[in-house]
Protein backbone atom coordinates (compact mmCIF):
# COMPACT_ATOMS: atom_id res chain seq x y z
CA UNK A 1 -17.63 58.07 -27.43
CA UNK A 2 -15.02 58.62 -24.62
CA UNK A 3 -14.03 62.23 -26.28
CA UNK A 4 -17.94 62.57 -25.05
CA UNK A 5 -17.70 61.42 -21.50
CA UNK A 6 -17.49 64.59 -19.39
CA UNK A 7 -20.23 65.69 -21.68
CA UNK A 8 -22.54 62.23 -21.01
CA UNK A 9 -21.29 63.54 -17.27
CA UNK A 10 -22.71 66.91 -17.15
CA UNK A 11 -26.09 65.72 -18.20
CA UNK A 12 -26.30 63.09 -16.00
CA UNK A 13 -25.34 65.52 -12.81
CA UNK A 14 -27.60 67.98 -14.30
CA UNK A 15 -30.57 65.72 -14.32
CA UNK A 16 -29.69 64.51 -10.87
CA UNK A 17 -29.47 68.04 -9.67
CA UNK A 18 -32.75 69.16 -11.41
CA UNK A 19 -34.55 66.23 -9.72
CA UNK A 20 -33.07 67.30 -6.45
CA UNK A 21 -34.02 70.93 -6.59
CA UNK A 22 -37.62 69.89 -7.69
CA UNK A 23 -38.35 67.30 -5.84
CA UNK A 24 -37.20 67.60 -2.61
CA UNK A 25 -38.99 69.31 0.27
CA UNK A 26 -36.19 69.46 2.62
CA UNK A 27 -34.37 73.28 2.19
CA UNK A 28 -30.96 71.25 2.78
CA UNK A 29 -31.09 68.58 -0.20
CA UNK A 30 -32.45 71.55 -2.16
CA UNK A 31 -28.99 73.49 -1.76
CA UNK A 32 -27.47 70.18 -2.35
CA UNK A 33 -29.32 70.28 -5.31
CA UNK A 34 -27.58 73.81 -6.25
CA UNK A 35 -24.14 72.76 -5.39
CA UNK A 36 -24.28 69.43 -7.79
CA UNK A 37 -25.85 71.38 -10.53
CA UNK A 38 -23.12 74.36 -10.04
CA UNK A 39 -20.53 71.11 -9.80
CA UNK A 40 -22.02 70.54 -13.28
CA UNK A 41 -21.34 73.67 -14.83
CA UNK A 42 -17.97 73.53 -13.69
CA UNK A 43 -17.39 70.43 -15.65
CA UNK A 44 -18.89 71.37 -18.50
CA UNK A 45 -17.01 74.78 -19.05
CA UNK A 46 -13.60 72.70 -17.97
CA UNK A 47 -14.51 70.16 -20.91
CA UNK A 48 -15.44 73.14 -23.41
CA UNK A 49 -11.81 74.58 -22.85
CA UNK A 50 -9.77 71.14 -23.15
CA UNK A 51 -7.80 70.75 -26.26
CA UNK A 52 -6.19 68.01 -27.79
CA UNK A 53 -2.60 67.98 -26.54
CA UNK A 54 -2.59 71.60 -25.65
CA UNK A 55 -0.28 72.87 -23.25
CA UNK A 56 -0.54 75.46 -20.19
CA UNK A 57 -1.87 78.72 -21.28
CA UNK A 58 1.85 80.36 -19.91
CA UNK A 59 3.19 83.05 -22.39
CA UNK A 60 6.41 83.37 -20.84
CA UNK A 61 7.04 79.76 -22.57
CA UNK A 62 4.52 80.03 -25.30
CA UNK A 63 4.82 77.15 -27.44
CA UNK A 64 7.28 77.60 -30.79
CA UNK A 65 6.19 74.57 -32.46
CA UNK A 66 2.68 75.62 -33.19
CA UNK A 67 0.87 73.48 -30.42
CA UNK A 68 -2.10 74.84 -29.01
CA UNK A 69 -3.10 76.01 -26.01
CA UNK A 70 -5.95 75.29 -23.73
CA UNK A 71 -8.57 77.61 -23.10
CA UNK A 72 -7.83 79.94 -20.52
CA UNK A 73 -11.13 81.88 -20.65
CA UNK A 74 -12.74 79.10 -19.38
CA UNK A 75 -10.49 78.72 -16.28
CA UNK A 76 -10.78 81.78 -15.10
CA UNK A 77 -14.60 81.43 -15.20
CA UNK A 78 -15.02 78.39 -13.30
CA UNK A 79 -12.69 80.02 -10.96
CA UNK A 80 -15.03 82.59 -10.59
CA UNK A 81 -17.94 80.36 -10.59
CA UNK A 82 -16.79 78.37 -7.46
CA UNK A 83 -15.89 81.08 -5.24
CA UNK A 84 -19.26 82.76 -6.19
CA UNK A 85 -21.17 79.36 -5.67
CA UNK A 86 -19.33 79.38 -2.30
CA UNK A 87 -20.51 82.32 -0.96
CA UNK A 88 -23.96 81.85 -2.03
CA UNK A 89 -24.10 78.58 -1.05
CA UNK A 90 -22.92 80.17 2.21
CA UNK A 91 -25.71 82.29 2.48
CA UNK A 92 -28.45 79.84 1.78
CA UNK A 93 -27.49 77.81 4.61
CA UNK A 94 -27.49 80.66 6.60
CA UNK A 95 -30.93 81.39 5.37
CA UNK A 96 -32.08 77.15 6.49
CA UNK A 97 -30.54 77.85 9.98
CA UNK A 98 -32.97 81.07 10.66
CA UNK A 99 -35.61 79.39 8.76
CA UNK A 100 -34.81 76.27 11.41
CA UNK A 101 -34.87 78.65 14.43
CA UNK A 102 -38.47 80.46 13.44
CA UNK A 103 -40.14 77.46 12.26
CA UNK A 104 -38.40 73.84 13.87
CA UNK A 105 -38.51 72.76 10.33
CA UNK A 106 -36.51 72.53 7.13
CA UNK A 107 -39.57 71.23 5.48
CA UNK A 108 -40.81 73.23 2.51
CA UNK A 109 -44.11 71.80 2.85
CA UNK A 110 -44.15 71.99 6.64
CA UNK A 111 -43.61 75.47 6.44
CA UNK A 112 -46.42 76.48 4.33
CA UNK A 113 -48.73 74.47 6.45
CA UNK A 114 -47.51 76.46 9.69
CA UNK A 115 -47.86 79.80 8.21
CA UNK A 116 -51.69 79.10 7.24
């Protein structure tokens, strides 16, 4: 059961996130939403590339006694994954604060209601 724990994790933040993003009305807990679920994803591809005992995927001391090494794909996509998720996250708020400045509201349903 604990070798399932980040997995138990991921579901749990993905649920939360899902629930956030759906919802929600307010544009702000919606990105929140986004930034737990892309948390999530994070997790989960960090937990897909953990090995039992493995060591630091460095080849300039690559292991001689057979161990194994952890995942290094999976690194280098959640690397990639935050600093995308940053700058999109970036731009959403950007989007909220115009949104804020046109309409006075971060309400989703507020919004539609002023534009009829």
């Amino acid at each position: 059961m604990i070798a399932n724990l980040p997995f138990v994790a991921v579901a749990l933040l993905i649920g939360i996130a899902f629930a956030m993003i759906l919802l929600k009305y307010n544009m702000i807990k919606m990105i929140m939403g986004l930034g737990i679920l892309e948390g999530a994803v994070n997790l989960f591809l960090v937990a897909l590339g953990y090995r039992e005992s493995g060591i630091a995927p460095i080849f300039t001391n690559s292991p001689a006694n057979g161990s194994a090494m952890v995942m290094p794909t999976v690194q280098a996509l959640t690397l990639t994954n935050i600093v995308i998720g940053v700058a999109t996250m970036a731009l959403m708020l950007v989007f909220v604060m115009l949104v804020y400045k046109k309409y006075g509201t971060v309400d989703a349903n507020e919004m539609r209601r002023l534009r009829e």
